[in-house]
PDB file of N, CA and C in Angstrom:
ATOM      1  N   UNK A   1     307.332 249.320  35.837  1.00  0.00           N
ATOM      2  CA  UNK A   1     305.926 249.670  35.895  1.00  0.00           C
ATOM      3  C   UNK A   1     305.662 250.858  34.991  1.00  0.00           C
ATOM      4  N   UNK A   2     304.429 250.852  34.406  1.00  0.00           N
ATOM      5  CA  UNK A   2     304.268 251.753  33.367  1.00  0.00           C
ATOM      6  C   UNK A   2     303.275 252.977  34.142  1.00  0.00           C
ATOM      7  N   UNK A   3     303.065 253.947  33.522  1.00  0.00           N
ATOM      8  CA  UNK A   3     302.518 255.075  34.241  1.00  0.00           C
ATOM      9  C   UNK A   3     300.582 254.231  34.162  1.00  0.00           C
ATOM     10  N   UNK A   4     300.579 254.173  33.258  1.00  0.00           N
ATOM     11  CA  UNK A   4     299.001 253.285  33.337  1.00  0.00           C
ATOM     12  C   UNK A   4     298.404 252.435  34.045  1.00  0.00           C
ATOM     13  N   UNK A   5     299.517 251.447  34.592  1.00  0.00           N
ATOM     14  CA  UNK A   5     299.699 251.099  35.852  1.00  0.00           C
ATOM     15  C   UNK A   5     299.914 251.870  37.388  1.00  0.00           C
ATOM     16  N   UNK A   6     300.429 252.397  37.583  1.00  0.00           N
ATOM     17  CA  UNK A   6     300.482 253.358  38.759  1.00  0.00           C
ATOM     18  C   UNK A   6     299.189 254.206  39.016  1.00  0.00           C
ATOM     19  N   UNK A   7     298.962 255.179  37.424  1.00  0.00           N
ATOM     20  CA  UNK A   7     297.278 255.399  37.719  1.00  0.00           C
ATOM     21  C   UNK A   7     296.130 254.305  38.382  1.00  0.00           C
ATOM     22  N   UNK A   8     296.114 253.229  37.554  1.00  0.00           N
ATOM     23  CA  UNK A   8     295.318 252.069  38.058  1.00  0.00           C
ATOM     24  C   UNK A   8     295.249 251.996  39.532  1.00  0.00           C
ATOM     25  N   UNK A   9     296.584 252.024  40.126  1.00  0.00           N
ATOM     26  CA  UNK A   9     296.812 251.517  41.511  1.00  0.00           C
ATOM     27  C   UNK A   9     296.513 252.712  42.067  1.00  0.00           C
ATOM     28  N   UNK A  10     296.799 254.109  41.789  1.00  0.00           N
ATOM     29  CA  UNK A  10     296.412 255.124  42.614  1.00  0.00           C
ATOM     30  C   UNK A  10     294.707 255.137  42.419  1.00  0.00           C
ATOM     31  N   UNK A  11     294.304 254.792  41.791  1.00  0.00           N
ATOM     32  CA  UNK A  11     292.906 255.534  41.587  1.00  0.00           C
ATOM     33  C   UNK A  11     292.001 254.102  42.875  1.00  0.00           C
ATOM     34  N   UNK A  12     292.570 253.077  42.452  1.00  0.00           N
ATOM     35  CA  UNK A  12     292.082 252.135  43.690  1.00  0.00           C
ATOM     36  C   UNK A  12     292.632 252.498  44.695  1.00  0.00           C
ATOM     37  N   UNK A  13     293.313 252.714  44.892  1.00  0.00           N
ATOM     38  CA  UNK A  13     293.485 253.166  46.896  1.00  0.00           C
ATOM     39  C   UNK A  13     292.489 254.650  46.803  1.00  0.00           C
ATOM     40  N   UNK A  14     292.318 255.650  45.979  1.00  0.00           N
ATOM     41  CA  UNK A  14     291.725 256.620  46.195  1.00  0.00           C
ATOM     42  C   UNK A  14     289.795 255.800  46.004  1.00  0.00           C
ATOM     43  N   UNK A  15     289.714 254.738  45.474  1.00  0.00           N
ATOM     44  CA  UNK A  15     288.657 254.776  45.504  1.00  0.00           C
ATOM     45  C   UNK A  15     288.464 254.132  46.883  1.00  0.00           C
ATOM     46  N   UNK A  16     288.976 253.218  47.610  1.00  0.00           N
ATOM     47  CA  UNK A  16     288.982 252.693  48.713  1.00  0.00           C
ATOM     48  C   UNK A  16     288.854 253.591  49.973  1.00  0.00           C
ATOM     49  N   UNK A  17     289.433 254.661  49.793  1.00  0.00           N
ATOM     50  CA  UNK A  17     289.765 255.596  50.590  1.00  0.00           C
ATOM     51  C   UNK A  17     288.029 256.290  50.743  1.00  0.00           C
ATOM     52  N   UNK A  18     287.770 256.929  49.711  1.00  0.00           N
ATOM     53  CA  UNK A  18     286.737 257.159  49.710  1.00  0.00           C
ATOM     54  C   UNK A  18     285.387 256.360  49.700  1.00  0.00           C
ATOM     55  N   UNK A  19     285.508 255.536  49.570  1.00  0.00           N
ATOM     56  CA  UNK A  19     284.622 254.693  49.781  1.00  0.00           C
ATOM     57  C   UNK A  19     284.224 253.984  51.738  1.00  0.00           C
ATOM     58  N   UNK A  20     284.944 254.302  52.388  1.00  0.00           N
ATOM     59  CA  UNK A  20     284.657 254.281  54.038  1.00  0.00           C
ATOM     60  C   UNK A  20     283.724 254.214  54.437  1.00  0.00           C
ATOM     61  N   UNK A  21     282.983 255.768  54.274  1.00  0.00           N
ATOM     62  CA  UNK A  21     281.634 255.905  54.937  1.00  0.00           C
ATOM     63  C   UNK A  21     280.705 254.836  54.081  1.00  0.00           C
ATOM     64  N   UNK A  22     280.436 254.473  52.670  1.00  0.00           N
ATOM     65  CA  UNK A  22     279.700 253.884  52.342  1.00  0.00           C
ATOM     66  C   UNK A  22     280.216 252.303  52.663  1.00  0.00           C
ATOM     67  N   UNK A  23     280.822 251.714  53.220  1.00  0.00           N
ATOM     68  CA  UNK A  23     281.553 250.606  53.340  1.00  0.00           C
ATOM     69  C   UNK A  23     281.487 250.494  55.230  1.00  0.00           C
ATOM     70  N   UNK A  24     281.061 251.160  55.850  1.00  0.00           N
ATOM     71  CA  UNK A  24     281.247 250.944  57.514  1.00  0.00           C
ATOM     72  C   UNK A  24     280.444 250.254  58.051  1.00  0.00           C
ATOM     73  N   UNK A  25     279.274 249.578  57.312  1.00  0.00           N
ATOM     74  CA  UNK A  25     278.715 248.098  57.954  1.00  0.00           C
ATOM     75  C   UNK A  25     279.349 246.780  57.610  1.00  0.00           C
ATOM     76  N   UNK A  26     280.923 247.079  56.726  1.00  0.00           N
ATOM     77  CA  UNK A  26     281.371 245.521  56.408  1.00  0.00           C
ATOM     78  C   UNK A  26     283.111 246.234  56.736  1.00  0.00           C
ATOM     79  N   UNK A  27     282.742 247.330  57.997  1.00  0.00           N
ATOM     80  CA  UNK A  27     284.142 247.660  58.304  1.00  0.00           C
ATOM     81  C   UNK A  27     285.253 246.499  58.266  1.00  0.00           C
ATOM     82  N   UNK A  28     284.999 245.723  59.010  1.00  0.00           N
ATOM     83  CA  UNK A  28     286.196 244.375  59.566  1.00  0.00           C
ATOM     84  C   UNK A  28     286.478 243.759  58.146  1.00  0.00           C
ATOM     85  N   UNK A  29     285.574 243.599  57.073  1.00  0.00           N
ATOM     86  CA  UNK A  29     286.118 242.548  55.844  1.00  0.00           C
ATOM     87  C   UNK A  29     286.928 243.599  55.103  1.00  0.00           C
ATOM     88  N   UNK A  30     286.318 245.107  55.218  1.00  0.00           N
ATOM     89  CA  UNK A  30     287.632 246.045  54.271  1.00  0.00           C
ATOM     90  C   UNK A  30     288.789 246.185  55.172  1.00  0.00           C
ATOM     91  N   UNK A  31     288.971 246.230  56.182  1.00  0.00           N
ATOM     92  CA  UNK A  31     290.350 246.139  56.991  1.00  0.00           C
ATOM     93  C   UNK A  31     291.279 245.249  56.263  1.00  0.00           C
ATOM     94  N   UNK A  32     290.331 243.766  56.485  1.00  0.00           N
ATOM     95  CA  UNK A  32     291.001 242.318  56.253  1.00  0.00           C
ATOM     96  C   UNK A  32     291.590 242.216  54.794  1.00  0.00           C
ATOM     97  N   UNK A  33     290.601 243.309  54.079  1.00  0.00           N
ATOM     98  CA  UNK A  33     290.633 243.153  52.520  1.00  0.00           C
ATOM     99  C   UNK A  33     292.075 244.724  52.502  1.00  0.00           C
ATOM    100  N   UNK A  34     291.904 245.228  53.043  1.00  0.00           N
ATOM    101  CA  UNK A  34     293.846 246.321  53.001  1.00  0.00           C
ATOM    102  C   UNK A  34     294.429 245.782  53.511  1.00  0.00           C
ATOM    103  N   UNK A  35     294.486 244.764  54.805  1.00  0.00           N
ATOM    104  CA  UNK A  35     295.831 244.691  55.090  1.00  0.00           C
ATOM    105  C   UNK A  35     296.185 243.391  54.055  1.00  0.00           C
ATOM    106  N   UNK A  36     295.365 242.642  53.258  1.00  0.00           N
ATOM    107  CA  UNK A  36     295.970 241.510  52.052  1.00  0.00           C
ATOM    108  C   UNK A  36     295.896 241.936  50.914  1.00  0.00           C
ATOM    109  N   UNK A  37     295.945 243.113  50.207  1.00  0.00           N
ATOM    110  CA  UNK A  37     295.799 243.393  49.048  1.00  0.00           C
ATOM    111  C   UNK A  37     297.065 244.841  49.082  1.00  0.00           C
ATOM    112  N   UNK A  38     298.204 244.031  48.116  1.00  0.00           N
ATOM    113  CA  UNK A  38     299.682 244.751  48.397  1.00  0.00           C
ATOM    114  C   UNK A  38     299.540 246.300  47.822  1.00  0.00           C
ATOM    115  N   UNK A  39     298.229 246.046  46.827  1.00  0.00           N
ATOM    116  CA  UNK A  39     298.457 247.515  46.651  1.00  0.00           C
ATOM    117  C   UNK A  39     297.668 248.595  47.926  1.00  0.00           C
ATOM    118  N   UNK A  40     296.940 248.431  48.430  1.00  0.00           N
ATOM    119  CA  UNK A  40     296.348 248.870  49.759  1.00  0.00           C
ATOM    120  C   UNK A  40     296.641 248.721  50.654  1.00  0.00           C
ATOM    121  N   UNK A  41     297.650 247.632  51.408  1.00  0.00           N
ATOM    122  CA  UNK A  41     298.508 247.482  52.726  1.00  0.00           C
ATOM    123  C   UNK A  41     299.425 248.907  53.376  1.00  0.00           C
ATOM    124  N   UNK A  42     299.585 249.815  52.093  1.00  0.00           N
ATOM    125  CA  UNK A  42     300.676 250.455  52.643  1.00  0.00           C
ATOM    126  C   UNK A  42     299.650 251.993  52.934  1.00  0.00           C
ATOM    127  N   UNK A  43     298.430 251.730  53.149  1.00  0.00           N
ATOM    128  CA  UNK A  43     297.291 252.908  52.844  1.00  0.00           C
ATOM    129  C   UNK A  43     297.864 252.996  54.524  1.00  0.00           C
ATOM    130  N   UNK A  44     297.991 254.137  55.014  1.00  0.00           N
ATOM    131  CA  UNK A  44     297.714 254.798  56.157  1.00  0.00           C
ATOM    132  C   UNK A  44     296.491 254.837  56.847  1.00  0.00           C
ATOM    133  N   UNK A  45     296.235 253.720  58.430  1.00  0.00           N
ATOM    134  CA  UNK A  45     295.006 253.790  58.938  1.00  0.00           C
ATOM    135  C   UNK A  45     294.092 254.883  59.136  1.00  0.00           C
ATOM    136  N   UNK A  46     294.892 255.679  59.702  1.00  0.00           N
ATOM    137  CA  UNK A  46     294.607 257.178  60.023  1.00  0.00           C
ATOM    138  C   UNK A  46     293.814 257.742  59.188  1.00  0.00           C
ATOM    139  N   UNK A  47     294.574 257.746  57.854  1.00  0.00           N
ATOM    140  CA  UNK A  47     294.257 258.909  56.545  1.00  0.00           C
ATOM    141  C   UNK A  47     292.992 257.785  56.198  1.00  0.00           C
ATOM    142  N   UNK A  48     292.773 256.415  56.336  1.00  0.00           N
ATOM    143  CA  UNK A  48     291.433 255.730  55.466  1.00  0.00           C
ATOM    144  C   UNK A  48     290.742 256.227  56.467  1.00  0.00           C
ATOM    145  N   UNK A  49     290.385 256.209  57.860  1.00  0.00           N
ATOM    146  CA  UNK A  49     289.429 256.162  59.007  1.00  0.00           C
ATOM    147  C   UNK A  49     289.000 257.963  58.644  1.00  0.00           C
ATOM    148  N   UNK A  50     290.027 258.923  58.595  1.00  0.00           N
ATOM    149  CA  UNK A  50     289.352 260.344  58.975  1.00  0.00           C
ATOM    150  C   UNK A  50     289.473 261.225  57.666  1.00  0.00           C
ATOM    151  N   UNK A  51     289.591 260.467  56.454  1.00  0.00           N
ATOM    152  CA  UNK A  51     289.609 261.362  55.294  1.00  0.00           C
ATOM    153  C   UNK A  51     288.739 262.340  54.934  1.00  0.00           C
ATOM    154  N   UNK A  52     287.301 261.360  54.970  1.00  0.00           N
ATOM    155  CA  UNK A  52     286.115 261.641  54.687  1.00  0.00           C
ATOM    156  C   UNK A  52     285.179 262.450  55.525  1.00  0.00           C
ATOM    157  N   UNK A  53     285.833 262.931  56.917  1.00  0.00           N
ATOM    158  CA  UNK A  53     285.250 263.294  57.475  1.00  0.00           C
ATOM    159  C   UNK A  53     284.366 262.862  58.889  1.00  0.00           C
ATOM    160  N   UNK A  54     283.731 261.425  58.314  1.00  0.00           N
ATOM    161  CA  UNK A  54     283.032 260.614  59.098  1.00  0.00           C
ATOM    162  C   UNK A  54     283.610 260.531  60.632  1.00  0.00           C
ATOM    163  N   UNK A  55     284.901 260.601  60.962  1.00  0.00           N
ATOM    164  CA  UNK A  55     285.523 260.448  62.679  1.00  0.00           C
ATOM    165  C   UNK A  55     286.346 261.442  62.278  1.00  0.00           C
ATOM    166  N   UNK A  56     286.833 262.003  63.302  1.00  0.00           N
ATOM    167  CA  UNK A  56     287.246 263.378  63.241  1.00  0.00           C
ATOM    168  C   UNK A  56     288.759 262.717  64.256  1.00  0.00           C
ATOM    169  N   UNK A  57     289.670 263.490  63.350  1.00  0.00           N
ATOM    170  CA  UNK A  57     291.518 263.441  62.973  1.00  0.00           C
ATOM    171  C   UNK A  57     292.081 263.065  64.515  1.00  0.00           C
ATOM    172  N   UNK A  58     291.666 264.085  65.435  1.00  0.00           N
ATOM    173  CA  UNK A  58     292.343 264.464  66.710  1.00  0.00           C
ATOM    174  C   UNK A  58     291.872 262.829  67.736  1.00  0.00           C
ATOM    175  N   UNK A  59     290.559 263.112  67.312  1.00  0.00           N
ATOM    176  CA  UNK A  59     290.099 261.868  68.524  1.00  0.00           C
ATOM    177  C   UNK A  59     290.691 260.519  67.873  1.00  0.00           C
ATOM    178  N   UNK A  60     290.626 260.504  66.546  1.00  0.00           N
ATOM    179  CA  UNK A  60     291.215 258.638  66.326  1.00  0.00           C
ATOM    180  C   UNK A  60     292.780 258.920  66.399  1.00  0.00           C
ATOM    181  N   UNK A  61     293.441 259.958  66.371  1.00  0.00           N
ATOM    182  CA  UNK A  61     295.404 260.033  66.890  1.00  0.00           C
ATOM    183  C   UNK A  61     294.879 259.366  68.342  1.00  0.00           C
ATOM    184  N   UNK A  62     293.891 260.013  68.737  1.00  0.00           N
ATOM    185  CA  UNK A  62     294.462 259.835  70.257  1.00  0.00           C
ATOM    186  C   UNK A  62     293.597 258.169  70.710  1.00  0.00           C
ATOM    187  N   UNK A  63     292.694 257.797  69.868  1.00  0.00           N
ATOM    188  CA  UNK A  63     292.490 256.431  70.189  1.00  0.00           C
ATOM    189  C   UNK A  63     293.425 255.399  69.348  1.00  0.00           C
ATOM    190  N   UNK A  64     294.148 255.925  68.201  1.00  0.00           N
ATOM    191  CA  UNK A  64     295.534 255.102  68.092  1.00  0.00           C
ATOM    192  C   UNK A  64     296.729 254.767  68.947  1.00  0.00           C
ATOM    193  N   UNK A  65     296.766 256.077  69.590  1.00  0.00           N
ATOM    194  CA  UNK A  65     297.817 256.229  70.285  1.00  0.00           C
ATOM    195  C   UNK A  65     297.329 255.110  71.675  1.00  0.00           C
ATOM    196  N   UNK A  66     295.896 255.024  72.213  1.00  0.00           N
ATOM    197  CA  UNK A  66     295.551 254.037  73.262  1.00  0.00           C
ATOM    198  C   UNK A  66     295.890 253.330  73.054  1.00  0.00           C
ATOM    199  N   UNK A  67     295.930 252.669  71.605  1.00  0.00           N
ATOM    200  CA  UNK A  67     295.571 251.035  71.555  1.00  0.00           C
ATOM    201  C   UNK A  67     296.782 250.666  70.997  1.00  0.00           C
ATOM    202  N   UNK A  68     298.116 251.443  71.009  1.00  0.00           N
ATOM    203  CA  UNK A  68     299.588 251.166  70.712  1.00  0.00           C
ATOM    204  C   UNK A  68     300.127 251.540  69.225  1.00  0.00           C
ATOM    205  N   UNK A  69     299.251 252.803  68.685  1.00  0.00           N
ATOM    206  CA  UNK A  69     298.983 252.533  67.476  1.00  0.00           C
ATOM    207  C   UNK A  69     299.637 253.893  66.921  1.00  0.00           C
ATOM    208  N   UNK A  70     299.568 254.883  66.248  1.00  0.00           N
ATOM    209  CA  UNK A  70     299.702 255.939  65.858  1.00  0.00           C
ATOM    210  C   UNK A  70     299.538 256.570  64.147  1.00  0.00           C
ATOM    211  N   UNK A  71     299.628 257.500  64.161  1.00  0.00           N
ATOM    212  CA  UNK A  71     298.834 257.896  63.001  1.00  0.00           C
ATOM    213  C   UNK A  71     300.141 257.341  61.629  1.00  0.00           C
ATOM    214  N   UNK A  72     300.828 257.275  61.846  1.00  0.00           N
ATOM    215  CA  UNK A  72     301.498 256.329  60.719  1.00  0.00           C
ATOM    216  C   UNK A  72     301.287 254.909  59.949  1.00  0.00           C
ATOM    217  N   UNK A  73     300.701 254.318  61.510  1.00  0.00           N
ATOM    218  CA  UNK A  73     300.420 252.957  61.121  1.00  0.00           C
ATOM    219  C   UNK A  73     299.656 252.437  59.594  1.00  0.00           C
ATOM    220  N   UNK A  74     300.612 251.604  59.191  1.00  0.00           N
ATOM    221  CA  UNK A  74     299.211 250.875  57.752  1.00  0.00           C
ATOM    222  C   UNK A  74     299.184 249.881  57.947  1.00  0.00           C
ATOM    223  N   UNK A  75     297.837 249.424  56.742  1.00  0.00           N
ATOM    224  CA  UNK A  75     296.848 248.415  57.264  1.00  0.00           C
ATOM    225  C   UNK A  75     298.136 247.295  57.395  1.00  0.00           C
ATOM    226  N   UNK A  76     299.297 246.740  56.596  1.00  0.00           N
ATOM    227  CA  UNK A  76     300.111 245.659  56.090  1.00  0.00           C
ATOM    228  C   UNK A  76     300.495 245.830  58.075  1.00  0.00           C
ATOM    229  N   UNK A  77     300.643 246.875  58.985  1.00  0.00           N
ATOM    230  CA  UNK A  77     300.854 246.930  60.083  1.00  0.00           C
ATOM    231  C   UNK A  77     300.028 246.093  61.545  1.00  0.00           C
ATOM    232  N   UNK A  78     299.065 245.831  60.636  1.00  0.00           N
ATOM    233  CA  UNK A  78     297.729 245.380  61.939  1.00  0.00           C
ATOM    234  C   UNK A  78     297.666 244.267  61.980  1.00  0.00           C
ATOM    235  N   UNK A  79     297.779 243.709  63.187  1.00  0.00           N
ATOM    236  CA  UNK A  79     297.245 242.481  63.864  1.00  0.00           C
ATOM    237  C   UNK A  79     295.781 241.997  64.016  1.00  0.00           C
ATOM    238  N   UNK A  80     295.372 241.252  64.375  1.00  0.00           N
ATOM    239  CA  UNK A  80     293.993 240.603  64.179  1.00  0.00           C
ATOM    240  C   UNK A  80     293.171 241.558  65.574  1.00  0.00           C
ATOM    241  N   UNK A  81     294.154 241.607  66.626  1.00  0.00           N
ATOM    242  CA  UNK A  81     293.247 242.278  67.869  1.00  0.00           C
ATOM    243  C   UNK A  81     293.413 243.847  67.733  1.00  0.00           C
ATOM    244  N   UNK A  82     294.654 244.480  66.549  1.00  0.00           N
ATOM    245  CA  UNK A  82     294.321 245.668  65.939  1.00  0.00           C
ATOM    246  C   UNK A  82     293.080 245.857  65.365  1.00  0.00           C
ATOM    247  N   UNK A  83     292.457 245.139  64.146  1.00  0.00           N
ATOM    248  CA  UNK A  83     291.375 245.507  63.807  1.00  0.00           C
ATOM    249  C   UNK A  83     290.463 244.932  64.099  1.00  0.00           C
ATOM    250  N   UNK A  84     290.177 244.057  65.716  1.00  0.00           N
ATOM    251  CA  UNK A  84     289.190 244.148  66.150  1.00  0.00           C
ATOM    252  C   UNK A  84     288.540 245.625  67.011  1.00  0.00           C
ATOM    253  N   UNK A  85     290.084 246.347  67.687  1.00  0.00           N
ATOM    254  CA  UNK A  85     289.895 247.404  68.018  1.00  0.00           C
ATOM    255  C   UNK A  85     289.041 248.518  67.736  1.00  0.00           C
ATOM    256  N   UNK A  86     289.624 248.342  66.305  1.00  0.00           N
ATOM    257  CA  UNK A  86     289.490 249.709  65.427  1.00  0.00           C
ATOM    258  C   UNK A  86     288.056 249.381  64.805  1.00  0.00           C
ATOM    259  N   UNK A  87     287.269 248.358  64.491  1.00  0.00           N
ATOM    260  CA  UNK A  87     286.049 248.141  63.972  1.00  0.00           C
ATOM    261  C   UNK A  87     285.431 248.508  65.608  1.00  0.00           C
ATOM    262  N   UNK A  88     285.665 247.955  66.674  1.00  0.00           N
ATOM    263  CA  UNK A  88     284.659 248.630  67.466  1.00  0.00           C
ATOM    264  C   UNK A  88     284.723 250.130  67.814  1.00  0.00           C
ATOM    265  N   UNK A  89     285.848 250.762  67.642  1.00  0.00           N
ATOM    266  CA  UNK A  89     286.226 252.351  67.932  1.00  0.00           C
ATOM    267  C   UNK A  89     285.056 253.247  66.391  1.00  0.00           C
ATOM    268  N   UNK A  90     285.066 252.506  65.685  1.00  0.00           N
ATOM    269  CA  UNK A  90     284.297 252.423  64.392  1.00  0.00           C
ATOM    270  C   UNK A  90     282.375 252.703  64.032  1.00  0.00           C
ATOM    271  N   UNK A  91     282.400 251.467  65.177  1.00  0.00           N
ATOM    272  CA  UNK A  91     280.883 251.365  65.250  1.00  0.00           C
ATOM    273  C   UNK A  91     280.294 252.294  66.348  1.00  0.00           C
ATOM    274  N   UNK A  92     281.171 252.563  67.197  1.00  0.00           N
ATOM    275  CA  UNK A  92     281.032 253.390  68.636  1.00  0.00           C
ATOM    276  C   UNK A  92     281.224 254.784  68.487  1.00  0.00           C
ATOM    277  N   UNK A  93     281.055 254.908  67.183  1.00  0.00           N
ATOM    278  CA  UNK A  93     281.640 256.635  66.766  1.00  0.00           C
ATOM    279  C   UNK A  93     280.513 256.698  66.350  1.00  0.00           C
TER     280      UNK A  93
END
C-alpha cells in the first residue's frame, strides 16, 4: 500500500467520523454501511457515537457496557440486534 492510499482511507474514516451528527436521521444505514465497508469496520463504536460531542463519552461506556458491549467494540463487531440497540440509544439521546 502506498502512502496515498492510506491518506485516502484515513481521511474517509475521519470524514465518516465526523460526519455523525449530520448523518443521525439515516443512523441504522451508516451503521450497516461501517460494519460492510472494510475500510470502516475496524472504526471504534464508541469513538464514531461520542467524537463529536453530540452523546456524551461516560453515558454511552455505560450503555455499551448494558447491552454487552464496551468501548472497544467496532462496527465489523455488531450484530443486527447490536445496531438495533444502538440506533434506538441514538434517537433517545
Amino acid at each position: 500500500m502506498n502512502n496515498e492510499y492510506i491518506l485516502k482511507v484515513k481521511k474517509k474514516r475521519l470524514l465518516f467520523i465526523d460526519e455523525f451528527e449530520k448523518n443521525i436521521e439515516n443512523i441504522y444505514d451508516e451503521l450497516i454501511k461501517a460494519k460492510n465497508d472494510n475500510q470502516l469496520s475496524s472504526i471504534r463504536v464508541h469513538k464514531y457515537l461520542t467524537t463529536g460531542g453530540t452523546l456524551g463519552k461516560v453515558k454511552t461506556a455505560k450503555y455499551l457496557d448494558e447491552i454487552g458491549l464496551d468501548e472497544k467494540t467496532k462496527f465489523k463487531n455488531l450484530k443486527e440486534a447490536d445496531i438495533k440497540k444502538l440506533v434506538k440509544y441514538v434517537i433517545e439521546q
